[in-house]
Protein backbone atom coordinates (compact mmCIF):
# COMPACT_ATOMS: atom_id res chain seq x y z
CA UNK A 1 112.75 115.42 118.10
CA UNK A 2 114.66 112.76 116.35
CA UNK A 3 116.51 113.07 112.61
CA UNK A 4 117.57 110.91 110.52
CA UNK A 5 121.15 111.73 111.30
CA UNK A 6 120.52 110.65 114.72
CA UNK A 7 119.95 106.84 113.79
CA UNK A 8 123.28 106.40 112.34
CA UNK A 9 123.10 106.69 108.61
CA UNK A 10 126.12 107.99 106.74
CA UNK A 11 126.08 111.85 105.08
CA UNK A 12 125.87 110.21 101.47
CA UNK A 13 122.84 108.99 102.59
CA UNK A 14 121.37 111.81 104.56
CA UNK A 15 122.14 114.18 101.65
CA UNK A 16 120.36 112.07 99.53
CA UNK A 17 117.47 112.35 102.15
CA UNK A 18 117.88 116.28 101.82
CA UNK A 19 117.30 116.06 98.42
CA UNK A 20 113.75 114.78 98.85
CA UNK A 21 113.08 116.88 100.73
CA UNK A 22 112.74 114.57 104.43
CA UNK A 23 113.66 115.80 107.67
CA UNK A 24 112.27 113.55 110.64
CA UNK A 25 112.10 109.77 110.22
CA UNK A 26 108.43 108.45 110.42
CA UNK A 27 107.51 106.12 113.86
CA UNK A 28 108.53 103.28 111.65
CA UNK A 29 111.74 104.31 110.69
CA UNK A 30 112.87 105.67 113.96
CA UNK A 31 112.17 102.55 115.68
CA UNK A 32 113.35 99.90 112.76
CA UNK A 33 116.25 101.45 111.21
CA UNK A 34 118.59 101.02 114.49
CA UNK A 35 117.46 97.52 115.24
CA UNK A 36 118.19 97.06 111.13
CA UNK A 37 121.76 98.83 111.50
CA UNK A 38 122.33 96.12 114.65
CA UNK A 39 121.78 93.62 112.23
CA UNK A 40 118.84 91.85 114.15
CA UNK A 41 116.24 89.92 112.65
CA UNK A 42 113.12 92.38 112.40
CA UNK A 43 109.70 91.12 112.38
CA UNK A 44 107.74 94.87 111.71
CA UNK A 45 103.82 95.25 111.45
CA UNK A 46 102.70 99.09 110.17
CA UNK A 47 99.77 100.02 107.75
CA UNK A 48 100.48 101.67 104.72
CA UNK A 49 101.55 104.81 104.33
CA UNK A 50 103.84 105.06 107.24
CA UNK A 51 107.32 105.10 105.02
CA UNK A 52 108.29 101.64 106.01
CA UNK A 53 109.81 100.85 102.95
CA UNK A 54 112.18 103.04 103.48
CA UNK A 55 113.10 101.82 106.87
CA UNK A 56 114.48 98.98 105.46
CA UNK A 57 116.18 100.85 102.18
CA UNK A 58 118.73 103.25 104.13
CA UNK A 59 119.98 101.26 106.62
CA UNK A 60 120.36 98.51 104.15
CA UNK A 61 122.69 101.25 101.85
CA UNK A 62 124.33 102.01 104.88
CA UNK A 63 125.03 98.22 105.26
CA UNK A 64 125.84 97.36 101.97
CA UNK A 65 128.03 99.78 101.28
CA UNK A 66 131.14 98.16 101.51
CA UNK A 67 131.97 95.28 99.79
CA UNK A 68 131.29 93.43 96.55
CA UNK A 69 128.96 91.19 94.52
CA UNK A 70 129.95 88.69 92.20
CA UNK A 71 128.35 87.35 88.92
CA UNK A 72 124.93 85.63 89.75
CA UNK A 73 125.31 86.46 93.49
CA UNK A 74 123.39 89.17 94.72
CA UNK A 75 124.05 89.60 98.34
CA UNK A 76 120.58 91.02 99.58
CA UNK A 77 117.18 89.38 98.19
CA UNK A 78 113.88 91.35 98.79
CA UNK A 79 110.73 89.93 97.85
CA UNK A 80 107.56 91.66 96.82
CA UNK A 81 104.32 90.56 96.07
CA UNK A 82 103.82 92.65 92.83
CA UNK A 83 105.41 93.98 90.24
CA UNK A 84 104.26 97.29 90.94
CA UNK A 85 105.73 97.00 94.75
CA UNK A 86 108.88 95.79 93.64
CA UNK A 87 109.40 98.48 90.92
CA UNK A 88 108.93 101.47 94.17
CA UNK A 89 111.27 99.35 96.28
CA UNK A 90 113.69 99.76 93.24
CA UNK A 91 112.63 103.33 92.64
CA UNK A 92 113.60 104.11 96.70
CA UNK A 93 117.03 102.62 95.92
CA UNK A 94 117.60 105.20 93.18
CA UNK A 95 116.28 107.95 95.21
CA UNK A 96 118.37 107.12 98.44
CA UNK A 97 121.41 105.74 96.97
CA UNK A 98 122.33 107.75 94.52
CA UNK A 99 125.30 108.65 95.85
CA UNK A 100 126.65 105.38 96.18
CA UNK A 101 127.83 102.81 93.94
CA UNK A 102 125.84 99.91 94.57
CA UNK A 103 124.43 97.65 91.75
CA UNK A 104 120.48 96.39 91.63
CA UNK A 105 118.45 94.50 89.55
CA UNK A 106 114.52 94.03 89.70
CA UNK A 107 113.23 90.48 88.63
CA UNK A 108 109.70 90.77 87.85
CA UNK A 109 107.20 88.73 85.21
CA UNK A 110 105.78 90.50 82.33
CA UNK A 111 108.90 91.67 80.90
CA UNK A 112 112.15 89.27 79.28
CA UNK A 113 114.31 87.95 81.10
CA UNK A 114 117.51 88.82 79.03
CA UNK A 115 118.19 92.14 80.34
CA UNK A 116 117.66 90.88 83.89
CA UNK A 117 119.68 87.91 83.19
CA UNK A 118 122.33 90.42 81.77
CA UNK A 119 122.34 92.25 85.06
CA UNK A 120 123.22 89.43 87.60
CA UNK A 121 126.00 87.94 85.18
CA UNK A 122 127.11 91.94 86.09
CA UNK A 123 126.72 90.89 89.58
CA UNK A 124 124.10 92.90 91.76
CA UNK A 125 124.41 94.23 95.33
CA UNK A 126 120.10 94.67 95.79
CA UNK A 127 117.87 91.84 93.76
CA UNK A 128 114.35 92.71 94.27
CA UNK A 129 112.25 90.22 92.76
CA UNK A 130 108.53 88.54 92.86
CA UNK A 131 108.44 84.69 93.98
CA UNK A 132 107.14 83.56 90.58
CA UNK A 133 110.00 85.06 88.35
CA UNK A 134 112.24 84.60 91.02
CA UNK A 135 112.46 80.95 91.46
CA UNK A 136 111.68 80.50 87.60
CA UNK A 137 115.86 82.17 87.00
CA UNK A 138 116.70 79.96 89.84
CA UNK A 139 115.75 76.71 88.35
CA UNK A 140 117.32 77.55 85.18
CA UNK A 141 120.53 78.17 86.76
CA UNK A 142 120.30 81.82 86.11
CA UNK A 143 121.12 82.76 90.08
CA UNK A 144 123.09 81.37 93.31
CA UNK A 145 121.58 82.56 96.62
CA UNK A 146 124.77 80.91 98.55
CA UNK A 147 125.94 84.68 99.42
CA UNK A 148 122.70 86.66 100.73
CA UNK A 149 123.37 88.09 103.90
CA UNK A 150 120.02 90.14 104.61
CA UNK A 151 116.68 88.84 103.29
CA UNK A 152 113.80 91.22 103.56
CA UNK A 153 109.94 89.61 103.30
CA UNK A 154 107.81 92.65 102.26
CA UNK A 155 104.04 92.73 102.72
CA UNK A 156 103.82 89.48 103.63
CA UNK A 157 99.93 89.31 104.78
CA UNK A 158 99.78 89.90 100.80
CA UNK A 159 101.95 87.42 100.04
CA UNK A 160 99.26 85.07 101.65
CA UNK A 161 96.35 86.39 99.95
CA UNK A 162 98.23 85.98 96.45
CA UNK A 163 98.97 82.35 97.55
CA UNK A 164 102.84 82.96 97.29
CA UNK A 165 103.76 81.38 100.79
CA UNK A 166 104.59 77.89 99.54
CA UNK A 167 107.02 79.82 96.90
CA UNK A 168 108.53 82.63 99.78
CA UNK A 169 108.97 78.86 101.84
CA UNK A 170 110.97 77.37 99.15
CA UNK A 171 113.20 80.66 98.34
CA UNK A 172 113.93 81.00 102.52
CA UNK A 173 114.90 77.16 102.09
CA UNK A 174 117.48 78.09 99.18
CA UNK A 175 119.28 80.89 101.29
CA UNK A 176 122.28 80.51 103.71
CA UNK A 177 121.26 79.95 107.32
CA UNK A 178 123.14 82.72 108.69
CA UNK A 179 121.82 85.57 107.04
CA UNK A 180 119.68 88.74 108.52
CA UNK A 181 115.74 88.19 108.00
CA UNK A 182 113.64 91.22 108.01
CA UNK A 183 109.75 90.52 108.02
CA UNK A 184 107.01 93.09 107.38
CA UNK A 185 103.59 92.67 106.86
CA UNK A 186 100.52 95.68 107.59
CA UNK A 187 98.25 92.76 109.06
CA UNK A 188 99.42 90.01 111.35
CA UNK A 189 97.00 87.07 111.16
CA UNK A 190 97.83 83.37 112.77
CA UNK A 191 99.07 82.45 109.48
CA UNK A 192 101.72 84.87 108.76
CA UNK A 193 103.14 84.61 112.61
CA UNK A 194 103.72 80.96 112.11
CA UNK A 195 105.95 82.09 108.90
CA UNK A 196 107.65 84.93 110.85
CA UNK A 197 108.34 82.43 113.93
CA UNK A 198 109.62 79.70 110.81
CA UNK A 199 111.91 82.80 109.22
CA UNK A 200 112.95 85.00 111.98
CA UNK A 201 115.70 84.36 115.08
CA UNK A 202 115.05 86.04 118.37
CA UNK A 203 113.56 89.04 116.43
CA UNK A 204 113.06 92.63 117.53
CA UNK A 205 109.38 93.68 116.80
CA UNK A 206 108.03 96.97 115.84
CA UNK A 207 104.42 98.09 115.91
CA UNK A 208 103.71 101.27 114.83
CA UNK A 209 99.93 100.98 114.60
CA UNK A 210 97.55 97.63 115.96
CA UNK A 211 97.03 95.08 113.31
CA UNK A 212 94.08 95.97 111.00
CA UNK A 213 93.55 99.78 111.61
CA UNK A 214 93.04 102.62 109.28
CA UNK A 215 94.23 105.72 109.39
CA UNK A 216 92.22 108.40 111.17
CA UNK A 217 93.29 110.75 108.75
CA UNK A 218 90.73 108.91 106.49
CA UNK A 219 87.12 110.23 106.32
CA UNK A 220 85.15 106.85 105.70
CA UNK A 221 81.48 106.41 104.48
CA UNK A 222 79.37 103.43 103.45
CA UNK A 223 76.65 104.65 100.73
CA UNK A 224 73.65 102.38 101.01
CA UNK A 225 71.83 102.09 97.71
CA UNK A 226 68.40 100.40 97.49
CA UNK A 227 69.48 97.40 95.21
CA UNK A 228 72.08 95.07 93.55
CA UNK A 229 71.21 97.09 90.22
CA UNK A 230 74.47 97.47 88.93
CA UNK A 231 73.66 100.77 86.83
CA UNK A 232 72.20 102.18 89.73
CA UNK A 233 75.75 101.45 90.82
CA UNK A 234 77.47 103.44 88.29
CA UNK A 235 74.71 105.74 88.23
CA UNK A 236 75.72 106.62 92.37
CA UNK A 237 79.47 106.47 91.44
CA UNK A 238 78.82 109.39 88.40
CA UNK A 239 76.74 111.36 91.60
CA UNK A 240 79.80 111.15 94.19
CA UNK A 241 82.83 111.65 91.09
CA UNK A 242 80.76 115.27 90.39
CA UNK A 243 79.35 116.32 93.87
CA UNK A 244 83.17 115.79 95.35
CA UNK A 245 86.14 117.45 94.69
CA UNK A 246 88.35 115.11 93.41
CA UNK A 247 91.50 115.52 92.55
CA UNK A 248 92.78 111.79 92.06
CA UNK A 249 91.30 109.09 92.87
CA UNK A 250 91.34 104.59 93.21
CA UNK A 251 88.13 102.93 92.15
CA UNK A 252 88.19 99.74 93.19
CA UNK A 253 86.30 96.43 91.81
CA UNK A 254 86.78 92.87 92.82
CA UNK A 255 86.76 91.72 89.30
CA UNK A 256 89.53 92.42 86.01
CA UNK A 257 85.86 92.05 83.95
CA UNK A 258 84.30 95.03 86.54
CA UNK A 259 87.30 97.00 86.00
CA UNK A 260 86.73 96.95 82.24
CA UNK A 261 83.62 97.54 82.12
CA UNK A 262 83.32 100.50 84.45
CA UNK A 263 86.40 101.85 82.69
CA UNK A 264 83.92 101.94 79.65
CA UNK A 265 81.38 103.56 81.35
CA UNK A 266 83.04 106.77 82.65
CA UNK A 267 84.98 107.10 79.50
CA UNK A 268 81.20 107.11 78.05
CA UNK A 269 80.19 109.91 80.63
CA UNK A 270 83.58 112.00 80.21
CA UNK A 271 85.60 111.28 82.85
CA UNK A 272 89.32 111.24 82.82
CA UNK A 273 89.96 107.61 83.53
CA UNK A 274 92.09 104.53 82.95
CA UNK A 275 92.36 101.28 83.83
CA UNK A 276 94.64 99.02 85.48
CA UNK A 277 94.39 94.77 85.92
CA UNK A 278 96.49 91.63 86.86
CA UNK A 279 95.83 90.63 83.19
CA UNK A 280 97.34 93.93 81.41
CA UNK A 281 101.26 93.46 80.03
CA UNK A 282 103.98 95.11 82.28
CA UNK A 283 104.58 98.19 79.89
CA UNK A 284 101.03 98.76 79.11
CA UNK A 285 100.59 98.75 82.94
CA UNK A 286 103.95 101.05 83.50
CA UNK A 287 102.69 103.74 80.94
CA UNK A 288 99.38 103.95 82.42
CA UNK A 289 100.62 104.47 85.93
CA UNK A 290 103.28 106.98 84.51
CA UNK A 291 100.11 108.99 83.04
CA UNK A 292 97.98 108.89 86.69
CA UNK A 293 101.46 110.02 88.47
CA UNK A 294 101.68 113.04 85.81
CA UNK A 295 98.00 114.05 86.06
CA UNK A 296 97.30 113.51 82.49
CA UNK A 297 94.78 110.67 84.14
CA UNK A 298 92.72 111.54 87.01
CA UNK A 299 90.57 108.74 88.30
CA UNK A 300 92.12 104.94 87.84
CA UNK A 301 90.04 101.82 87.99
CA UNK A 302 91.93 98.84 89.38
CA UNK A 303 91.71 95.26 90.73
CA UNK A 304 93.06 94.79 93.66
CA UNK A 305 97.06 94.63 92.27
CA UNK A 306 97.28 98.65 92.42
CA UNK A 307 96.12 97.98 96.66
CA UNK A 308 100.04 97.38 97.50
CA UNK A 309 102.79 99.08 95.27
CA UNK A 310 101.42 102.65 94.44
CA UNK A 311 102.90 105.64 96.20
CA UNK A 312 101.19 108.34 95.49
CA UNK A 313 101.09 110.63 98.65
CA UNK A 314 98.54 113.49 97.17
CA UNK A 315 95.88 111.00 96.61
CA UNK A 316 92.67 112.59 97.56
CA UNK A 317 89.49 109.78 97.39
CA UNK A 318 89.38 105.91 97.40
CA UNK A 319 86.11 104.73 96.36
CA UNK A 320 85.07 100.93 96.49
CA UNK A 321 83.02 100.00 94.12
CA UNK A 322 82.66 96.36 95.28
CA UNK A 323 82.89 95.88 98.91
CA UNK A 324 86.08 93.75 98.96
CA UNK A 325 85.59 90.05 99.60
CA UNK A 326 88.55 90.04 102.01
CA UNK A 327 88.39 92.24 105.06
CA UNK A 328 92.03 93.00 104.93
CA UNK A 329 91.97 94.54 101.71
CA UNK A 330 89.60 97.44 102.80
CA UNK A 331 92.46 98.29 104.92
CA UNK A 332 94.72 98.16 102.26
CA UNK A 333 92.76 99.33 99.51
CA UNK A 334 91.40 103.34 101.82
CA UNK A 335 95.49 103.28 102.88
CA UNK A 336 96.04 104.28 99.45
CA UNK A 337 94.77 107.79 100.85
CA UNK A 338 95.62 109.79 103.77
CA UNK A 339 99.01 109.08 103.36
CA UNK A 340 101.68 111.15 104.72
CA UNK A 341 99.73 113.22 107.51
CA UNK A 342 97.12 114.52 104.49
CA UNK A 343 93.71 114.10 104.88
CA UNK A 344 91.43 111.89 102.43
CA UNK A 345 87.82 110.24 102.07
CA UNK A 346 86.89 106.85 101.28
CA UNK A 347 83.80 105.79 99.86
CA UNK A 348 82.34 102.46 99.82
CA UNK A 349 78.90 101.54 97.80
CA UNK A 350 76.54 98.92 99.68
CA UNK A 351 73.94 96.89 98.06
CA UNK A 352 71.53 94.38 100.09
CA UNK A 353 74.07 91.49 99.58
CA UNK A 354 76.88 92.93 100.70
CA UNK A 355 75.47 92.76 104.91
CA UNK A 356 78.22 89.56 105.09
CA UNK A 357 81.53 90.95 103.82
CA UNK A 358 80.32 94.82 105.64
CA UNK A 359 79.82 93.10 109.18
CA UNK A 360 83.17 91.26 108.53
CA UNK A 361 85.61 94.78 107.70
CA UNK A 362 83.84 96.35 110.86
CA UNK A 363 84.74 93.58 112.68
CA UNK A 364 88.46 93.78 111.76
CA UNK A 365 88.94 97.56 112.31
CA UNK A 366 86.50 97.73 115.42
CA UNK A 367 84.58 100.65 114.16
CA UNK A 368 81.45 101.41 112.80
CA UNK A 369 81.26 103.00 109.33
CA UNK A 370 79.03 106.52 108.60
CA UNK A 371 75.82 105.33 106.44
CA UNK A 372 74.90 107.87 103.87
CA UNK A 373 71.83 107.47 101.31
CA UNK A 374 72.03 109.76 97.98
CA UNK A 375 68.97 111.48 97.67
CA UNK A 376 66.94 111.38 94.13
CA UNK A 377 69.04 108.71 93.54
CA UNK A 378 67.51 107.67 89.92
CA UNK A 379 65.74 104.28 90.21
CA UNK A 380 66.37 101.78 86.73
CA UNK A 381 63.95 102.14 83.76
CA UNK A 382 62.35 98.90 83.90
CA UNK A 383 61.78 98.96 80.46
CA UNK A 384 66.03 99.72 79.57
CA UNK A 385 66.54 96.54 81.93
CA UNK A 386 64.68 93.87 80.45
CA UNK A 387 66.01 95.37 76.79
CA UNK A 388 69.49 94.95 78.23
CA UNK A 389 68.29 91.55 79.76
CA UNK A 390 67.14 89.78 75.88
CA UNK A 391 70.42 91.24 74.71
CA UNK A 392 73.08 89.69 77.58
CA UNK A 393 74.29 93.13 78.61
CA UNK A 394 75.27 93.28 82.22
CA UNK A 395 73.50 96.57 83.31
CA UNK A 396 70.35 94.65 84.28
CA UNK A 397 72.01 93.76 87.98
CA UNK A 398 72.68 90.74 89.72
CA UNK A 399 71.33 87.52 90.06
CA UNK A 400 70.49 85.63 93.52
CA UNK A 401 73.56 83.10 92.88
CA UNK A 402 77.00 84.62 93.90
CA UNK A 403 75.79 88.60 93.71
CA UNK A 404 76.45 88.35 89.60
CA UNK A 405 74.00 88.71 87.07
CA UNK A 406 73.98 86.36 84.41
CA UNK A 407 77.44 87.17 82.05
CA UNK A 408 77.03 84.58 79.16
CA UNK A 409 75.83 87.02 77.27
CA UNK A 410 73.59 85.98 74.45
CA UNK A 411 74.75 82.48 74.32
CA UNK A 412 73.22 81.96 77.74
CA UNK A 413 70.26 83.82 76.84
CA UNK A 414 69.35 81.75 73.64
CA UNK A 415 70.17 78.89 75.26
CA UNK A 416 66.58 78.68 76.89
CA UNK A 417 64.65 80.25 73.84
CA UNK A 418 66.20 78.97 70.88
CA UNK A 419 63.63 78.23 67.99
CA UNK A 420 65.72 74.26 67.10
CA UNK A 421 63.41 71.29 66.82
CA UNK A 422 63.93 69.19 69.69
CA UNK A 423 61.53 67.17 69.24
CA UNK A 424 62.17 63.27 70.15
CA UNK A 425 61.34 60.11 68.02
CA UNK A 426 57.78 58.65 68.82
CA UNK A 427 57.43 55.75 70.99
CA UNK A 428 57.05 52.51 68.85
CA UNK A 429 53.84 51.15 69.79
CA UNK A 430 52.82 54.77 68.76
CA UNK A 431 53.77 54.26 64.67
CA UNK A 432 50.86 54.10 62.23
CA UNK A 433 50.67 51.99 59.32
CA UNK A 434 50.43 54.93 57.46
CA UNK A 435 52.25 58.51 56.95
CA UNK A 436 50.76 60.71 59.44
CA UNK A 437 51.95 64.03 60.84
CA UNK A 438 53.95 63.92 64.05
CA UNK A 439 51.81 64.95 67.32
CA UNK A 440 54.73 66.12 69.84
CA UNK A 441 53.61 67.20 72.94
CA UNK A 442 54.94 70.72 73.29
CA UNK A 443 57.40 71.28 75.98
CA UNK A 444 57.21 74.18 78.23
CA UNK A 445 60.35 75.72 77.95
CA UNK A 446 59.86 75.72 73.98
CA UNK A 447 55.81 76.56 73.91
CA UNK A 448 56.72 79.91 72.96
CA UNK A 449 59.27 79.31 69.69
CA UNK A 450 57.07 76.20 68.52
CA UNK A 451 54.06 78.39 68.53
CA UNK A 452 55.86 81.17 66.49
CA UNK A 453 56.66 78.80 63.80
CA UNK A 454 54.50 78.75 60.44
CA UNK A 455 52.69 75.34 60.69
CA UNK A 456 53.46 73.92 57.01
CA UNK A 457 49.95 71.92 55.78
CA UNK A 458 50.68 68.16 55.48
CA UNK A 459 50.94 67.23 52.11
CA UNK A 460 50.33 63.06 51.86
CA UNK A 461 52.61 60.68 49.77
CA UNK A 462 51.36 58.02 47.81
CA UNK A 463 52.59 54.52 49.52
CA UNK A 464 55.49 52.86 48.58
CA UNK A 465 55.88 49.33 47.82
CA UNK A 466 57.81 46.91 50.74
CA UNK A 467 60.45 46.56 51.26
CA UNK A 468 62.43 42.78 50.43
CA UNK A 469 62.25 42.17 53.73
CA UNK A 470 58.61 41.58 53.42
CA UNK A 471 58.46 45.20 55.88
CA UNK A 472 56.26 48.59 54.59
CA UNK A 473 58.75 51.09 54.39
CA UNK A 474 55.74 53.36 55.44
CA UNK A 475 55.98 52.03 59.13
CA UNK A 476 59.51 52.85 59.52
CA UNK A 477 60.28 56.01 60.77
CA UNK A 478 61.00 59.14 58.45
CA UNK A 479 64.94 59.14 58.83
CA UNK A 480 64.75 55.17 57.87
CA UNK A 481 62.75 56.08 54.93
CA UNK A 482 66.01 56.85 52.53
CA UNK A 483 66.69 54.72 49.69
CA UNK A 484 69.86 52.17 50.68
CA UNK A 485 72.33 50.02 48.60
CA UNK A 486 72.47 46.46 50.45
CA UNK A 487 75.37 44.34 49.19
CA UNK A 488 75.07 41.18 49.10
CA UNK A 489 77.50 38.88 51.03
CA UNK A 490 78.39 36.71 47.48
């Protein structure tokens, strides 16, 4: 059986290995971290889970060990897709070099920039950064990328999905051409090997696992519910949070405004829950992760941001409660469990519309998914959903357009029942010679607020006298009717 002291790393780092508590090197790590120490150009495809972050931490500390930066010159540059990511990249460097001397800084939005600027004027041996803040301390002259020697693309099929390819294109474009390039990405569709072919010289590849696959430590099973009823969605999420025995647990929605409002719910029903979004600031974010790592939360809610970035190896369930609308992500998203050699379950709730984006994540992992129905499954109180329907609440389902019920609330709602007179001027020819009450033909979409109107009982003027331009004021409309200055042109 290989160790890790077999691939060539230095006792500073294999003590720090000890202290973790590590003995064998994952698949990943056996087979990258020698290619890594050769310094060849790696282009490395493994699901998560597998510990390939670490296969490119150590044998970069073993690497970077000697020598040393200069201000505003880091000389590695690792790029992450989120912040979360790039803050357990950094949190790996702590772990495994601790006993060396080497300098980092981590350059991700959401936070100010001073302290980060602070730390390259220091000079920094690791700069992990996302694209977006990255290039931003680049163009303000923050940063020099003339002395990177080893340039590590990290979850790059992400990178894709995010849209950060043109960015990860301009930063490769800013670096040295001699320089180490190591690529990594859990999927490996056309796109990203045309940008590993672009990046990466007569590389060595590593595949742990095929493109696309899930773990089989990962019990999987689609629950098929009868409708797009979106409480009858919660309602089956409440069932499978108290029939299993969770112990932590992902929910997953496709939408920050899901995540929200799901969050609500179980905090209404008593669950210990937070929330996590794109849209939340950086500390808010890092204190509510903090709290699901220490237990004091039990069950997180999350867009798909918290798919990439969050080791937590005890996890125990992944639930979906949107199928996601990009195959890869289920892959992603049910890798959050099962991780190293445990055992986990992942639950994913069907409604009729989701047959398209089902038929499309069986097709990528070339498997068919367990069905299960939940029995007495309550159906919605017709009654509590058109209540929830005159008041704009969401719990009344989903519409036929795009799987979402209607969310403008009231405003949309009034919109085609509001009680305003829109009643339009009469034809001409149509004008009497005399005051008489308006005849509008009633419009269908307003028959119901015209006819719960009071009708007022016409109450007739007496004529008034013409006008000086020889008109009756009485044939003019009712808004022309108002009393008007003329000044003469002498």
């Amino acid at each position: 059986m290989t160790t890790f002291a077999d691939l060539g790393l230095s006792d500073d780092i294999l003590r720090a290995i000890q202290d973790v508590g590590y003995t064998t090197p994952t698949p990943i790590q056996e087979q990258a971290i020698p290619y890594v120490l050769q310094m060849r150009d790696l282009l490395g495809c493994a699901q998560t889970g597998t510990g390939k972050t670490a296969g490119f931490v150590l044998p970069m500390l073993e690497m970077l060990g000697k020598g040393r930066a200069r201000a505003r010159m880091p000389r590695s540059l690792i790029l992450e897709p989120t912040r979360e990511l790039a803050a357990q990249v950094a949190e790996n460097f702590e772990i495994y070099g601790k006993y060396h001397k080497l300098s980092m800084a981590l350059l991700i939005g959401g936070t100010t920039m001073d302290e980060q600027i602070r730390n390259l004027d220091r000079g920094v041996d690791v700069l992990i950064a996302t694209p977006g803040r990255m290039i931003d301390l680049y163009e303000r002259g923050k940063i020099m990328l003339n002395d990177i020697k080893i340039f590590v693309i990290d979850e790059a099929d992400r990178m894709l999905d995010m849209g950060f390819i043109p960015d990860v294109e301009k930063i490769g474009g800013l670096l040295p051409p001699i320089r180490q390039t190591l690529f990594f990405s859990a999927t490996m569709p056309p796109e990203i090997r045309k940008l590993a072919d672009r990046f990466l010289k007569n590389p060595k590849t590593v595949t742990v696992s095929p493109p696309a696959t899930t773990s089989e430590n990962i019990r999987q099973v689609f629950i098929t519910l009868p409708s797009n009823n979106d409480w009858q969605k919660r309602e089956a999420l409440r069932i499978l949070l108290k029939r299993e025995n969770v112990q932590n647990a992902f929910i997953f929605c496709n939408r920050k405004r899901d995540v929200a409002l799901l969050h609500k719910s179980l905090l209404k029903h008593g669950f210990n829950v937070g929330a996590l979004h794109g849209d939340m600031d950086q500390s808010e974010r890092t204190e509510t992760l903090d709290k699901f790592k220490r237990n004091e939360i039990t069950i997180l809610v999350c867009s798909d941001v918290a798919a990439r970035g969050l080791d937590v190896e005890a996890m125990s369930h992944v639930f979906n409660f949107d199928v996601p609308m990009h195959a890869d992500d289920y892959v992603h998203r049910i890798g959050r469990t099962g991780r190293a050699g445990r055992s986990g379950t992942a639950y994913t709730l069907l409604t009729p519309e989701d047959d398209k984006n089902v038929a499309a994540v069986e097709a990528l992992i070339k498997k068919t998914i367990d069905r299960e129905v939940i029995k007495d499954l309550p159906e919605p109180d017709p009654n509590a959903r058109q209540q929830n329907h005159s008041s704009g609440r969401r719990d009344h389902g989903r519409n036929s357009r795009g799987g979402r019920d209607n969310r403008g609330g009231d405003r949309g709602h009034n919109r085609n029942h509001s009680p305003r007179n829109h009643s339009t001027p009469a034809p001409q020819q149509q004008v009497q010679t005399q005051a008489q009450p308006m005849q509008q033909p009633i419009q269908q979409g307003h028959a119901s607020a015209m006819q719960a109107r009071p009708i007022t009982p016409h109450v007739e003027k007496p004529p008034r006298a013409a006008g000086d331009d020889g008109h009756d004021v009485n044939a003019l409309p009712a808004f022309l009717r108002r009393p008007a200055t003329v000044k003469g042109s002498n």
